[in-house]
PDB file of N, CA and C in Angstrom:
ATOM      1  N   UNK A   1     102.789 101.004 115.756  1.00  0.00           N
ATOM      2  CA  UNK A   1     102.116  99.719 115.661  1.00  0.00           C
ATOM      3  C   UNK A   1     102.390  99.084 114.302  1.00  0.00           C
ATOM      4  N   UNK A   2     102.324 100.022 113.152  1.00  0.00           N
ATOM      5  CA  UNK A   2     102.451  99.386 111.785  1.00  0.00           C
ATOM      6  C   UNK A   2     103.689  98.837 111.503  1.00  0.00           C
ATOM      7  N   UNK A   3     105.051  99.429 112.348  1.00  0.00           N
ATOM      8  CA  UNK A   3     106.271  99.204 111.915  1.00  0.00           C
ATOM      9  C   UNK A   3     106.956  97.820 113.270  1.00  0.00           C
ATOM     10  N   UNK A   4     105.938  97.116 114.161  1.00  0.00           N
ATOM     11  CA  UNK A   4     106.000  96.186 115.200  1.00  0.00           C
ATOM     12  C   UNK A   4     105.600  94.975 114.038  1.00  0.00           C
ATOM     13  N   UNK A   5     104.322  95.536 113.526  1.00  0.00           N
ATOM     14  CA  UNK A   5     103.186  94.384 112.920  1.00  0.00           C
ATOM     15  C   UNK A   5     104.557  93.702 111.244  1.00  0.00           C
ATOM     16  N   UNK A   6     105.023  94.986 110.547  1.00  0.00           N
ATOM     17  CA  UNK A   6     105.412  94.549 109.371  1.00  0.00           C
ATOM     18  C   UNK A   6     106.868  94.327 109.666  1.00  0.00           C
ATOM     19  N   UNK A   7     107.339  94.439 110.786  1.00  0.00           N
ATOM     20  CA  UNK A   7     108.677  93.297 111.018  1.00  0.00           C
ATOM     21  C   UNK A   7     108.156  92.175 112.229  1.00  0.00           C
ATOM     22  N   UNK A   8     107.114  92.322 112.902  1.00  0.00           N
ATOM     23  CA  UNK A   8     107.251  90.772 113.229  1.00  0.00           C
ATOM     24  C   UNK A   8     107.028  89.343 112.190  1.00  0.00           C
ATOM     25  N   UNK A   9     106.332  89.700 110.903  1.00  0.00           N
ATOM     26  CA  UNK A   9     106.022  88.648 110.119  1.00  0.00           C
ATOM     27  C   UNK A   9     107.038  87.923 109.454  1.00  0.00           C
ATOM     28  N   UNK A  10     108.034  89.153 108.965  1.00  0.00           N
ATOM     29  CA  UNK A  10     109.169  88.705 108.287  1.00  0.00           C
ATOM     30  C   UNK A  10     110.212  87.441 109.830  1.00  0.00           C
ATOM     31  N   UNK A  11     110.327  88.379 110.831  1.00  0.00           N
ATOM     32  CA  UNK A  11     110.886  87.870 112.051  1.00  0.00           C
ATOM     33  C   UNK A  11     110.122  86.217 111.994  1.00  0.00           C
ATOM     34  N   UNK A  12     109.062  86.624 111.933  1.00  0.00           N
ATOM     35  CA  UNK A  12     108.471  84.948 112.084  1.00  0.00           C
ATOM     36  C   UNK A  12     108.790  84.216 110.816  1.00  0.00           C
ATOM     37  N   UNK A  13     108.736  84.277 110.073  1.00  0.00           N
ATOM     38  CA  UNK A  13     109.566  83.608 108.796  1.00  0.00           C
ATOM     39  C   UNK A  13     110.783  83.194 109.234  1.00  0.00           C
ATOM     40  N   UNK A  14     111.691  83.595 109.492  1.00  0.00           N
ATOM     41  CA  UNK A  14     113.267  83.410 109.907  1.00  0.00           C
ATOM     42  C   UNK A  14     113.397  82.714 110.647  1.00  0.00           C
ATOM     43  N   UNK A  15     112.537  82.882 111.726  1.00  0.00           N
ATOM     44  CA  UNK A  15     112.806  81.741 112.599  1.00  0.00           C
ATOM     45  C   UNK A  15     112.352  80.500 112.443  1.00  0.00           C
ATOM     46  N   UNK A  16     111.019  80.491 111.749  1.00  0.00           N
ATOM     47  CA  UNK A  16     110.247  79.384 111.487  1.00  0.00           C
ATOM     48  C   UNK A  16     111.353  78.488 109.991  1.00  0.00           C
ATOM     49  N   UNK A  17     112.491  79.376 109.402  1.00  0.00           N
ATOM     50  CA  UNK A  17     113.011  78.970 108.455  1.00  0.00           C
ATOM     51  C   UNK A  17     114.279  78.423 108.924  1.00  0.00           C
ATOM     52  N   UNK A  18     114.570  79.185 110.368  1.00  0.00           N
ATOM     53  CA  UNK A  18     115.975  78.750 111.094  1.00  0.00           C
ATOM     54  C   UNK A  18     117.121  79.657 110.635  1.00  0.00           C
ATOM     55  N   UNK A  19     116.744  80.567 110.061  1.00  0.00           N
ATOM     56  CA  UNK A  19     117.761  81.608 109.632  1.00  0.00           C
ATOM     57  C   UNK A  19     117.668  82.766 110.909  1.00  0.00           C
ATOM     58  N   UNK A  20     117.084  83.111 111.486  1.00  0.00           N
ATOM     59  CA  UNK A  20     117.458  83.714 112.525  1.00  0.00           C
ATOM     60  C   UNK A  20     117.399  83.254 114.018  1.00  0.00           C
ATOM     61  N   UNK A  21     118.369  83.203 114.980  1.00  0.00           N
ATOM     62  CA  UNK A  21     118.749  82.549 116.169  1.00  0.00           C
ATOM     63  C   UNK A  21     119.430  83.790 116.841  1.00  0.00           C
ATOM     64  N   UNK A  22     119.074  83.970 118.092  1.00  0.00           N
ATOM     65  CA  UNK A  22     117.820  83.395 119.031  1.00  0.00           C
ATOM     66  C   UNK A  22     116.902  83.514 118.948  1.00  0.00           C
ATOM     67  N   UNK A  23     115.489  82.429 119.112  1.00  0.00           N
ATOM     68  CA  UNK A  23     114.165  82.997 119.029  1.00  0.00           C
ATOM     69  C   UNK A  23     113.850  84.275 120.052  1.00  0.00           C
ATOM     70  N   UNK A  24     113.085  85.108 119.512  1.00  0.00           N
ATOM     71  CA  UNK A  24     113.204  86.535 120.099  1.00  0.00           C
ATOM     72  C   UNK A  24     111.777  86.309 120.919  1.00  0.00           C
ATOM     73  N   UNK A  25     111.476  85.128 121.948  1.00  0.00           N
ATOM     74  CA  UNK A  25     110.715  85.181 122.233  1.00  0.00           C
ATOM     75  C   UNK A  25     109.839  85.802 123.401  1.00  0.00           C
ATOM     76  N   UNK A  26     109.963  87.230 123.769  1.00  0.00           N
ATOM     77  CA  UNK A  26     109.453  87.843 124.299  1.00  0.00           C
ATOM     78  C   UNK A  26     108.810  88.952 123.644  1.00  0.00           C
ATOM     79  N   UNK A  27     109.156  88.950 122.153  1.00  0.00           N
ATOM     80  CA  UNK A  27     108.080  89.686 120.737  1.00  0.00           C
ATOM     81  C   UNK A  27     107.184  88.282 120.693  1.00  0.00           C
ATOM     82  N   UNK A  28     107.150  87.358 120.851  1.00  0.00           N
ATOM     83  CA  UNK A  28     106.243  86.255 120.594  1.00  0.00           C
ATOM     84  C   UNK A  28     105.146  86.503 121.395  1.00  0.00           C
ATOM     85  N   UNK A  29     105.907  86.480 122.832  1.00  0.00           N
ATOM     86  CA  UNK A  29     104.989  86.715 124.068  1.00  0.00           C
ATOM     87  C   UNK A  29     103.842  87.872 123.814  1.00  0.00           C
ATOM     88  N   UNK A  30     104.883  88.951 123.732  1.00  0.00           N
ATOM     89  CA  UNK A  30     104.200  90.067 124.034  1.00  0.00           C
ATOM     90  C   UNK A  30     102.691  89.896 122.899  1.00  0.00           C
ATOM     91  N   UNK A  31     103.319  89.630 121.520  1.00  0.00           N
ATOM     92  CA  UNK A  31     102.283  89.304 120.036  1.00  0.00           C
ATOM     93  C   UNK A  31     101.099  88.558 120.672  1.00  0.00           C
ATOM     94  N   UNK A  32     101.225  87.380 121.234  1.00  0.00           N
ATOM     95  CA  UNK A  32     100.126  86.438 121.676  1.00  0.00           C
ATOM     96  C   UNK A  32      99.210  87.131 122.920  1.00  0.00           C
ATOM     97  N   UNK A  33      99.910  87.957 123.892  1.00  0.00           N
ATOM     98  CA  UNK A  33      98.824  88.579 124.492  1.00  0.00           C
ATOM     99  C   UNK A  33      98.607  89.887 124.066  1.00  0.00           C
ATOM    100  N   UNK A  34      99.198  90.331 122.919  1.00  0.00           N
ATOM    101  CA  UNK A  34      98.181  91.888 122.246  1.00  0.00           C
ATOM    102  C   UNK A  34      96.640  90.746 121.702  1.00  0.00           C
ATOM    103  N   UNK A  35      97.070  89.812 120.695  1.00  0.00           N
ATOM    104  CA  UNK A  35      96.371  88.956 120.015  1.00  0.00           C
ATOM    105  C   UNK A  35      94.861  88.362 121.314  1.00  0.00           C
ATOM    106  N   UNK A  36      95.531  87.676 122.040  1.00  0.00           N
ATOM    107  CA  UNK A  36      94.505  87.428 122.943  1.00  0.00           C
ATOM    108  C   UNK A  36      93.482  88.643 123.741  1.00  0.00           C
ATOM    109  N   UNK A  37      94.165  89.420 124.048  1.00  0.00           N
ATOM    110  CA  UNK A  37      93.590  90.753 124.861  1.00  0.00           C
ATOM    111  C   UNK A  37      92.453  91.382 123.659  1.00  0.00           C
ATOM    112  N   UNK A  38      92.923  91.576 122.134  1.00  0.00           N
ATOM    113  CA  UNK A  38      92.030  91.609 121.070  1.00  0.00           C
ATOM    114  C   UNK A  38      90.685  91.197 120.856  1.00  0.00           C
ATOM    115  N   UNK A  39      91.116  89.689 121.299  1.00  0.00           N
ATOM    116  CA  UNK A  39      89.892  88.446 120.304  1.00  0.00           C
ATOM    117  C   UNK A  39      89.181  88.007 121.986  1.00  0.00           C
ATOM    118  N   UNK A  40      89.635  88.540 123.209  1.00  0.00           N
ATOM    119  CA  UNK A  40      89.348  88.050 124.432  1.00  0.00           C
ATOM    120  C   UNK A  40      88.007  89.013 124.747  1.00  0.00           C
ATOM    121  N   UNK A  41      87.016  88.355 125.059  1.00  0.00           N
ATOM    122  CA  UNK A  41      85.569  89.374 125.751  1.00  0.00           C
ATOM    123  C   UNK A  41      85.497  89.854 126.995  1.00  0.00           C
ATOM    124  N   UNK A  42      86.944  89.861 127.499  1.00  0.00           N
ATOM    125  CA  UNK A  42      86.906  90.489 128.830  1.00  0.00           C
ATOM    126  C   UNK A  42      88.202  91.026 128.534  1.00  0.00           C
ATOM    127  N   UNK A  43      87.662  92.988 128.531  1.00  0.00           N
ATOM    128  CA  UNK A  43      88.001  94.075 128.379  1.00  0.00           C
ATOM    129  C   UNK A  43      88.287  94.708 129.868  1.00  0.00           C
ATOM    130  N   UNK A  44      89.405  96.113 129.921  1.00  0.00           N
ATOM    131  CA  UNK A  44      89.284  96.693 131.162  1.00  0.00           C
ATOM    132  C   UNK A  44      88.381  97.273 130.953  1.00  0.00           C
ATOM    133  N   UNK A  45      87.628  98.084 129.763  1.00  0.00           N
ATOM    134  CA  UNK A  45      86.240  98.649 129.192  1.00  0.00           C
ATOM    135  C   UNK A  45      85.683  97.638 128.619  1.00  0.00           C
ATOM    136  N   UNK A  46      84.111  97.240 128.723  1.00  0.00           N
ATOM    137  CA  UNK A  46      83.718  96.906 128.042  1.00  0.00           C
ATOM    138  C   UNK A  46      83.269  97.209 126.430  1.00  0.00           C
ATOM    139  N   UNK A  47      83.538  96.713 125.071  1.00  0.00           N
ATOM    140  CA  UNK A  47      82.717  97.422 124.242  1.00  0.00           C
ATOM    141  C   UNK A  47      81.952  97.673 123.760  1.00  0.00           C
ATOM    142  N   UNK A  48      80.838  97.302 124.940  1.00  0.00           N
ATOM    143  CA  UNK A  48      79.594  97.212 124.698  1.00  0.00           C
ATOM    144  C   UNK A  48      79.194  99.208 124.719  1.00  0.00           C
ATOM    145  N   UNK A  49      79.871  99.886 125.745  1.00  0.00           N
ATOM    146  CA  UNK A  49      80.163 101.420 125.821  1.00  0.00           C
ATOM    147  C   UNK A  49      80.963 101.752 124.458  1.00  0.00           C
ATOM    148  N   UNK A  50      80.422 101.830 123.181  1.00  0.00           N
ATOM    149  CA  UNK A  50      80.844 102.011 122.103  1.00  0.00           C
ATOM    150  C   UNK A  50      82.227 102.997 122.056  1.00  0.00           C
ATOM    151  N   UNK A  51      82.040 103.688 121.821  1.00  0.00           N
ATOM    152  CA  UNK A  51      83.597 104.740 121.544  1.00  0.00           C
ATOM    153  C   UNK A  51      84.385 104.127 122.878  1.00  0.00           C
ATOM    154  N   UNK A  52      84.120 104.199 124.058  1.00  0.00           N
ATOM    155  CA  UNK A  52      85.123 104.229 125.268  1.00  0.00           C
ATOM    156  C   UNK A  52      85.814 102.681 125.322  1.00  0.00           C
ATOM    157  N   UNK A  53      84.734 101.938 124.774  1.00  0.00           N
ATOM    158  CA  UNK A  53      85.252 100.356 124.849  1.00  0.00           C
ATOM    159  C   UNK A  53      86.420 100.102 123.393  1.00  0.00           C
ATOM    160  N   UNK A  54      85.983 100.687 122.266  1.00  0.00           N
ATOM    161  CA  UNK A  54      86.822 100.323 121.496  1.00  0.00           C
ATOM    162  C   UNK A  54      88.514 101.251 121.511  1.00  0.00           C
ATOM    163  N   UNK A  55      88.084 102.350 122.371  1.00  0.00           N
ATOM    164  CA  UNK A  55      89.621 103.443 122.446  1.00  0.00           C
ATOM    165  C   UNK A  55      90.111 102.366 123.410  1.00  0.00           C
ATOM    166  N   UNK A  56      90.021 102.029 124.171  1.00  0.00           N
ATOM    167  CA  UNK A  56      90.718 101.000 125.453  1.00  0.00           C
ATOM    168  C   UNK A  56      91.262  99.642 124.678  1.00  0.00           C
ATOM    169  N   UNK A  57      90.716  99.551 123.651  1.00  0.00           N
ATOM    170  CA  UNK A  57      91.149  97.849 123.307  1.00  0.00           C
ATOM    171  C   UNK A  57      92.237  98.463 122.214  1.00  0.00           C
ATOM    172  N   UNK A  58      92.010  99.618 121.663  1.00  0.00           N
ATOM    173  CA  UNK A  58      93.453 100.541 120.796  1.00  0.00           C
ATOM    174  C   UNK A  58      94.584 101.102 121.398  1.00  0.00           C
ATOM    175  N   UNK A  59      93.962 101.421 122.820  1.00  0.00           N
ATOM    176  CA  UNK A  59      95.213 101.922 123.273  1.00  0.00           C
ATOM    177  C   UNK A  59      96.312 100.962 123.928  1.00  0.00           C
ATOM    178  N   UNK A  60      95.375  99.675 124.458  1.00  0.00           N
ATOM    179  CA  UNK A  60      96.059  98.559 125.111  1.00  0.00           C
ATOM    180  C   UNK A  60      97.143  97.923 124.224  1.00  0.00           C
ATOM    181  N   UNK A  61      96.197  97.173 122.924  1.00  0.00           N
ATOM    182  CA  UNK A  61      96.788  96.854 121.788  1.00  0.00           C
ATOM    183  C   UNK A  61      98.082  97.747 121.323  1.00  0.00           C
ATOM    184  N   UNK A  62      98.022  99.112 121.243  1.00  0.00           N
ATOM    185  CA  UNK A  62      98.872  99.628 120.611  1.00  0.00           C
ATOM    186  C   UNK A  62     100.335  99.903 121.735  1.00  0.00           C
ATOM    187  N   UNK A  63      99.935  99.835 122.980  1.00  0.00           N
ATOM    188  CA  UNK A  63     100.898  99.619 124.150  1.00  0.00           C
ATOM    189  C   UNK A  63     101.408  98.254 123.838  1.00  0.00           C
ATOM    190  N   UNK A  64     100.947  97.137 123.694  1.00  0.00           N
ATOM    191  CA  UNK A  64     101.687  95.689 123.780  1.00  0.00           C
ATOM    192  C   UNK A  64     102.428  95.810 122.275  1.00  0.00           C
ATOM    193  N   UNK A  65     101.717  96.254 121.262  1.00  0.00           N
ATOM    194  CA  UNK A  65     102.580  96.151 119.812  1.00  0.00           C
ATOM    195  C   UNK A  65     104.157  96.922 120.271  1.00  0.00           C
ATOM    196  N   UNK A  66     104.258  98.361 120.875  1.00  0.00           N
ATOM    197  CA  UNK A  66     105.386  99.067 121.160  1.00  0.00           C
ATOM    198  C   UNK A  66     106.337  97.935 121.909  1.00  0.00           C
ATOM    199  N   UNK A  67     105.680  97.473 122.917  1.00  0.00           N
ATOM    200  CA  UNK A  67     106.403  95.995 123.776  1.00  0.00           C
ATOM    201  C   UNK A  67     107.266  95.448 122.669  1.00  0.00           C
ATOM    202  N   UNK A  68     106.102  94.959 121.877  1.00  0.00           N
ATOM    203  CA  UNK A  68     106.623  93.696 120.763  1.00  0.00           C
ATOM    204  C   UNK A  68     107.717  94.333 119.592  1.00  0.00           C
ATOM    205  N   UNK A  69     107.813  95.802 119.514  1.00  0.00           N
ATOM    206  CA  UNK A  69     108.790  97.188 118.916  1.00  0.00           C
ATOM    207  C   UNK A  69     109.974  96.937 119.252  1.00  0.00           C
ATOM    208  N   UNK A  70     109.968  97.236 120.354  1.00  0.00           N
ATOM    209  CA  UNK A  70     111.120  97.080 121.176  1.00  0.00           C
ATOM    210  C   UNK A  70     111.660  95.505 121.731  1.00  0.00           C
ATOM    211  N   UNK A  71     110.954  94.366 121.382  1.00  0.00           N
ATOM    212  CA  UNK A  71     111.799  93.133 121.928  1.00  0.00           C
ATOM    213  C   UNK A  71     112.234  93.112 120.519  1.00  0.00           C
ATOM    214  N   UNK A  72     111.626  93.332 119.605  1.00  0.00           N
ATOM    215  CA  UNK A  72     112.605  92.981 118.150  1.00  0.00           C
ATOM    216  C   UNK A  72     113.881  93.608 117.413  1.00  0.00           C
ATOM    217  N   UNK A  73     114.098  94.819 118.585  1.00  0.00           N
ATOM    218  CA  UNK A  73     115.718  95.750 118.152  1.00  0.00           C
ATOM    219  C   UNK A  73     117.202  94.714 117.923  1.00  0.00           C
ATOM    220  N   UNK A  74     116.920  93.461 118.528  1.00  0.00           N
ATOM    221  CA  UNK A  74     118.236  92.658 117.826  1.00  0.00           C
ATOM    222  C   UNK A  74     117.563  91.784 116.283  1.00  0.00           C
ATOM    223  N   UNK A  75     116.863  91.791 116.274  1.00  0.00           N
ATOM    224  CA  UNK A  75     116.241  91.294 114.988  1.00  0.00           C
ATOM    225  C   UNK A  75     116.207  92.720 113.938  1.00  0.00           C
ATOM    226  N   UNK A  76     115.921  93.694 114.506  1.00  0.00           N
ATOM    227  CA  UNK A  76     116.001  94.480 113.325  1.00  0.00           C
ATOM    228  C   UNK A  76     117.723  95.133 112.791  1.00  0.00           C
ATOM    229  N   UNK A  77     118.196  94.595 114.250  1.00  0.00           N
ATOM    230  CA  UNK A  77     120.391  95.051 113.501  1.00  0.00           C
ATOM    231  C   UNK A  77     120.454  93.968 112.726  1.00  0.00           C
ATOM    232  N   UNK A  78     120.408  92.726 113.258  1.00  0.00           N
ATOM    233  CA  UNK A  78     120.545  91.562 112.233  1.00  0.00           C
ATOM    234  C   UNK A  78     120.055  91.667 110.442  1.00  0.00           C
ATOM    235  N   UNK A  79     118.696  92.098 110.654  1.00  0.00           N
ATOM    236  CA  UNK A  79     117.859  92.469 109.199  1.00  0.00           C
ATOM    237  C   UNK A  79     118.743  93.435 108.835  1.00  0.00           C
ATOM    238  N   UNK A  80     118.378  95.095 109.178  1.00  0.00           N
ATOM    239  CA  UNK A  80     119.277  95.574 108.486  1.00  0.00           C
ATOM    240  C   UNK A  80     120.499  96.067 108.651  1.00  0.00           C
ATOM    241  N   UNK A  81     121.253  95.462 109.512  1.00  0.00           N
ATOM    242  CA  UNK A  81     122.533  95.851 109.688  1.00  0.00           C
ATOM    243  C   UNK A  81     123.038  96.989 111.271  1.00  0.00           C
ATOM    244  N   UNK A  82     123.885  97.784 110.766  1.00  0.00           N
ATOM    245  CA  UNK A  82     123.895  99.016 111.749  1.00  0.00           C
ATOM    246  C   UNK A  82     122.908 100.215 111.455  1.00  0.00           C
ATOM    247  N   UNK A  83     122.175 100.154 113.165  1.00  0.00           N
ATOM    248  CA  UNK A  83     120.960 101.079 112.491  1.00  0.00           C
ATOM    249  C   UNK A  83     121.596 102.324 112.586  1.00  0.00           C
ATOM    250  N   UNK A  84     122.992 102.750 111.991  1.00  0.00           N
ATOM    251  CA  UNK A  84     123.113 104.130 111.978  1.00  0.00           C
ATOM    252  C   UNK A  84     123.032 104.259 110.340  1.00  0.00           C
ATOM    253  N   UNK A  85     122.674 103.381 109.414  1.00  0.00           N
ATOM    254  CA  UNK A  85     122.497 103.467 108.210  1.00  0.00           C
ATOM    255  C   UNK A  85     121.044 103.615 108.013  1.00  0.00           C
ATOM    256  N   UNK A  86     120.582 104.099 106.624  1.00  0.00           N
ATOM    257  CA  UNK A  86     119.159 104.352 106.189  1.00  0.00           C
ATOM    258  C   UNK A  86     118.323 103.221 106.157  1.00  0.00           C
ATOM    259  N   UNK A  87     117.469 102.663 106.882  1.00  0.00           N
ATOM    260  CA  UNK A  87     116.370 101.835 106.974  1.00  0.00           C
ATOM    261  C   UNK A  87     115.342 102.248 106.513  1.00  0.00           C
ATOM    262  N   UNK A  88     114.775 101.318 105.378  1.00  0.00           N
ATOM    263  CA  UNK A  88     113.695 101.342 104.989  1.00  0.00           C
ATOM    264  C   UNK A  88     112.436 102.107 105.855  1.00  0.00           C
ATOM    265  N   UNK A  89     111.718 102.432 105.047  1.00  0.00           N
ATOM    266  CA  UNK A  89     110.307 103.165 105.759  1.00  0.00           C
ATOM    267  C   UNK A  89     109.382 102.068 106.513  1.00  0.00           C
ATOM    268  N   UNK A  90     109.086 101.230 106.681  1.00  0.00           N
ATOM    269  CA  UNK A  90     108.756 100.147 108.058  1.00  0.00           C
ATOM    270  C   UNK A  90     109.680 100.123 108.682  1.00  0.00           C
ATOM    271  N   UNK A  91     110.582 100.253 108.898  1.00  0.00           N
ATOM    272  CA  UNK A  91     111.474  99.712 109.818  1.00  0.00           C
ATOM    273  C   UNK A  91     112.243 100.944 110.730  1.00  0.00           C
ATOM    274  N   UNK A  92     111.591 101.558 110.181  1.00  0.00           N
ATOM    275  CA  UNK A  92     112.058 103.488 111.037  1.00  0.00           C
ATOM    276  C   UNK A  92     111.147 103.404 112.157  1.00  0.00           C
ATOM    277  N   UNK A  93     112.203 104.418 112.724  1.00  0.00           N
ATOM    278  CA  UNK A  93     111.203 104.827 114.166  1.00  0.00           C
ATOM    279  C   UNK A  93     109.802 105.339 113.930  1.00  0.00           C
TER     280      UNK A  93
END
């Protein structure tokens, strides 16, 4: 999740700057419904069931961030190159 979250921001910079093409917009997608499913009051758990409601809104969330992981693999060759070279510690598996 941490390594989805600290390259989509930079990703959104680039594009919003026009330095990176194509918009990778199915990391957009996926971002706006982790984001909505988050801030949205209709849960598959409610969290009003304390522990069970908030593990369901972590595990969901952390399923759509992997989504948003994986639509950004041509954004992350572009950033750093061929990933058979050493990538920074965000940007590792």
């Amino acid at each position: 999740m941490r390594r989805a979250l600290s390259l989509f921001v930079p990703m959104l910079a680039d594009v919003l700057r026009g330095r990176y093409r194509p918009v990778p917009w199915p990391a957009i997608a996926w971002m706006l419904v982790a984001f909505a499913y988050l801030v949205s009051p209709l849960d598959l758990i409610p969290d009003v069931l304390m522990l069970i409601g908030v593990v369901d809104d972590v595990v969901v969330v952390g399923w759509l961030l992997t989504r948003v992981d994986r639509s950004l693999e041509a954004y992350r060759r572009w950033k750093y190159g061929d990933t058979d070279t050493e990538l920074p510690d965000d940007a590792r598996e």
